[in-house]
C-alpha atoms as a PDB file:
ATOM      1  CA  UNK A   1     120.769 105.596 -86.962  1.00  0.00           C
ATOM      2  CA  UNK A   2     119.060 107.350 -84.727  1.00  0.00           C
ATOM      3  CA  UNK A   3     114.715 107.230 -84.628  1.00  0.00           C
ATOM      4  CA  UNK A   4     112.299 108.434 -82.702  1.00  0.00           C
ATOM      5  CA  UNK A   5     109.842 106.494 -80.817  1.00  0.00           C
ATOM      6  CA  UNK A   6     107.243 107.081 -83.792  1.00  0.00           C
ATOM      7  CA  UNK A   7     109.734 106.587 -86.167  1.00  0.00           C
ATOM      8  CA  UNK A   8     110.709 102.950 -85.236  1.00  0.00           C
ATOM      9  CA  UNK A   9     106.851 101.520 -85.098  1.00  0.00           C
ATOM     10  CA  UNK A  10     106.797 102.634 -88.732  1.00  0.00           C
ATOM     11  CA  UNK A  11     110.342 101.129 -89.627  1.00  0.00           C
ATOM     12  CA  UNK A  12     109.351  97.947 -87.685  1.00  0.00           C
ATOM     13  CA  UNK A  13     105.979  97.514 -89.116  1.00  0.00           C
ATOM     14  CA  UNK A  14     107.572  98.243 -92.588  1.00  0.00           C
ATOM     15  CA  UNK A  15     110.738  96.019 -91.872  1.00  0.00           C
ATOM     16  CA  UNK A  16     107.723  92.914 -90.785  1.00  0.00           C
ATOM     17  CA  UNK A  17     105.890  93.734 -93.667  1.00  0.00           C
ATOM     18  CA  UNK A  18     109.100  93.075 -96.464  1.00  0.00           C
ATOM     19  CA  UNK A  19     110.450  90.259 -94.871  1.00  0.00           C
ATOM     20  CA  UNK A  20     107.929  87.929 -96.443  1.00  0.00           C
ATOM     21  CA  UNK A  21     109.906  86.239 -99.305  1.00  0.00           C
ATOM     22  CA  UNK A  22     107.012  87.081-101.961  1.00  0.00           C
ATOM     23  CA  UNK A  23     106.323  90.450-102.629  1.00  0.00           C
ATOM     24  CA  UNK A  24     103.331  90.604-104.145  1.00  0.00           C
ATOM     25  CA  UNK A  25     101.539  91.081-101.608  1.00  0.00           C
ATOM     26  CA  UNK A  26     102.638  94.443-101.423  1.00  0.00           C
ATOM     27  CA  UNK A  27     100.902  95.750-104.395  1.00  0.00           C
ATOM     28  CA  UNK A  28      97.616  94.328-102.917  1.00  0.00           C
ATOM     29  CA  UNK A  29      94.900  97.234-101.549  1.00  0.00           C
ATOM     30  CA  UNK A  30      94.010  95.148 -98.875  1.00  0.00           C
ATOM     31  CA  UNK A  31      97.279  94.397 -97.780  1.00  0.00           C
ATOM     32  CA  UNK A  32      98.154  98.098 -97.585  1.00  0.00           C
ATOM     33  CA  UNK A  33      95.447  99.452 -96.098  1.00  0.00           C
ATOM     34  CA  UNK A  34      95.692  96.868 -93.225  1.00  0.00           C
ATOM     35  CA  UNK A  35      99.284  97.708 -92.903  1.00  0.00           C
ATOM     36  CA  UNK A  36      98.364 101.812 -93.370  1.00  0.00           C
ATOM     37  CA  UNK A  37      95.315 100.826 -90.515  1.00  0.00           C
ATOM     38  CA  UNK A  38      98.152  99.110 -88.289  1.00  0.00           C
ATOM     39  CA  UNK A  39     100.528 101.969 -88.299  1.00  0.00           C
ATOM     40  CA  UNK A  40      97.899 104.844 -87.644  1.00  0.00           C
ATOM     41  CA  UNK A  41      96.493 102.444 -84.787  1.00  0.00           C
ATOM     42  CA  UNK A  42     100.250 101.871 -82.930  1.00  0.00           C
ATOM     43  CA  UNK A  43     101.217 105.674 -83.615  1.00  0.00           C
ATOM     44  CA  UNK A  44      98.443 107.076 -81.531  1.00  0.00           C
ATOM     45  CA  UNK A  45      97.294 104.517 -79.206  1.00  0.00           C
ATOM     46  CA  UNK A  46      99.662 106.598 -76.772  1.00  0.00           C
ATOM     47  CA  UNK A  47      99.480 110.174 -78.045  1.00  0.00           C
ATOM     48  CA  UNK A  48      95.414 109.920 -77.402  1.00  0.00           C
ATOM     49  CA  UNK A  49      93.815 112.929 -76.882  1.00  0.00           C
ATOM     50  CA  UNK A  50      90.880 111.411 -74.510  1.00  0.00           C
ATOM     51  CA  UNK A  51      94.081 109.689 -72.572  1.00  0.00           C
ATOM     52  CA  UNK A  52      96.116 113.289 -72.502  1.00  0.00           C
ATOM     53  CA  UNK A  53      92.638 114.432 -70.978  1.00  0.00           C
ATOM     54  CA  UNK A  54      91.864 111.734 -68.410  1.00  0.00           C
ATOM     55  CA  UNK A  55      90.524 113.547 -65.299  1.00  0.00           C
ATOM     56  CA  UNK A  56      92.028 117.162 -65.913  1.00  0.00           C
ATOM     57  CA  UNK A  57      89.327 117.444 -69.271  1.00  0.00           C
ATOM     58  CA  UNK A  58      86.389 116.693 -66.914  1.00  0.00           C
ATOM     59  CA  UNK A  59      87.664 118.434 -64.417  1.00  0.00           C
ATOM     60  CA  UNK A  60      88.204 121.865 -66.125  1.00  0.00           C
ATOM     61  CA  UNK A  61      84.283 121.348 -68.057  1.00  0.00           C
ATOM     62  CA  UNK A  62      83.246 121.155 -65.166  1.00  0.00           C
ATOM     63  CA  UNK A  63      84.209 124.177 -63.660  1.00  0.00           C
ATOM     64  CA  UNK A  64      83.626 126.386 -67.020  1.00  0.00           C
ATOM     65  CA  UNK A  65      80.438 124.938 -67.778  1.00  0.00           C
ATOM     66  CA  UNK A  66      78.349 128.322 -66.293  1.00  0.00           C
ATOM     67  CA  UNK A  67      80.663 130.497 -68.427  1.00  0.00           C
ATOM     68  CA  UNK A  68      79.491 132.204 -72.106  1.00  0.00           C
ATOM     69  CA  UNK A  69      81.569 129.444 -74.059  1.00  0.00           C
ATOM     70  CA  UNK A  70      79.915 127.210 -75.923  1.00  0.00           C
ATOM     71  CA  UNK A  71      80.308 123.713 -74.769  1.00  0.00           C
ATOM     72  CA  UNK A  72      81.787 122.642 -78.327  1.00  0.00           C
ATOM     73  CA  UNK A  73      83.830 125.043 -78.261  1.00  0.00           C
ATOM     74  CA  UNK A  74      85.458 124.898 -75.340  1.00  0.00           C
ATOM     75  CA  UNK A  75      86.138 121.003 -76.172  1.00  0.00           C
ATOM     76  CA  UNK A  76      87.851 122.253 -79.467  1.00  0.00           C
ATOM     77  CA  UNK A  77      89.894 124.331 -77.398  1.00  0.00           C
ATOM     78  CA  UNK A  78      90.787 121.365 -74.748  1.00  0.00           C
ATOM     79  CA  UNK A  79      91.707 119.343 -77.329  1.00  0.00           C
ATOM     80  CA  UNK A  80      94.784 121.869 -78.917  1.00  0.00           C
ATOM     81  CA  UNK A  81      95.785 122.916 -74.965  1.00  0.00           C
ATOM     82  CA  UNK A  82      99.282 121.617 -73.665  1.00  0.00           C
ATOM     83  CA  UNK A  83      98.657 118.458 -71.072  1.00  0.00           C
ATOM     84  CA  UNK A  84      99.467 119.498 -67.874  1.00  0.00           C
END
């Protein structure tokens, strides 16, 4: 079966999480929303926006920060644009 690299975090965090012998614990809130918190954290630890940006971002503020755009805008707009 073929995953994706996003895919197989959440299958191997799931497949970790069942492989206890009781499953009660998977009814618990706290255990899901530690296991919910764990997933979100491995999926974008490398898709980061601020890490996509590192350099180029400041770089490109930098040079548009005497032009007409607001600054928050222009940061909204960074944040959607293709990495070089």
């Amino acid at each position: 079966m073929f995953m994706n690299q996003r895919t197989q975090v959440v299958y191997s965090l799931l497949a970790e999480y069942v492989r206890s012998p009781s499953l009660r614990h998977m009814r618990e809130e706290r255990s899901l929303a530690k296991l919910a918190l764990e997933i979100v954290t491995k999926l974008d630890k490398d898709s980061s926006v601020w890490k996509k940006w590192e350099g180029p971002r400041d770089k490109i503020l930098g040079a548009a920060i005497e032009c007409w755009i607001p600054k928050a805008d222009m940061l909204d707009f960074l944040d959607v644009a293709p990495s070089a």
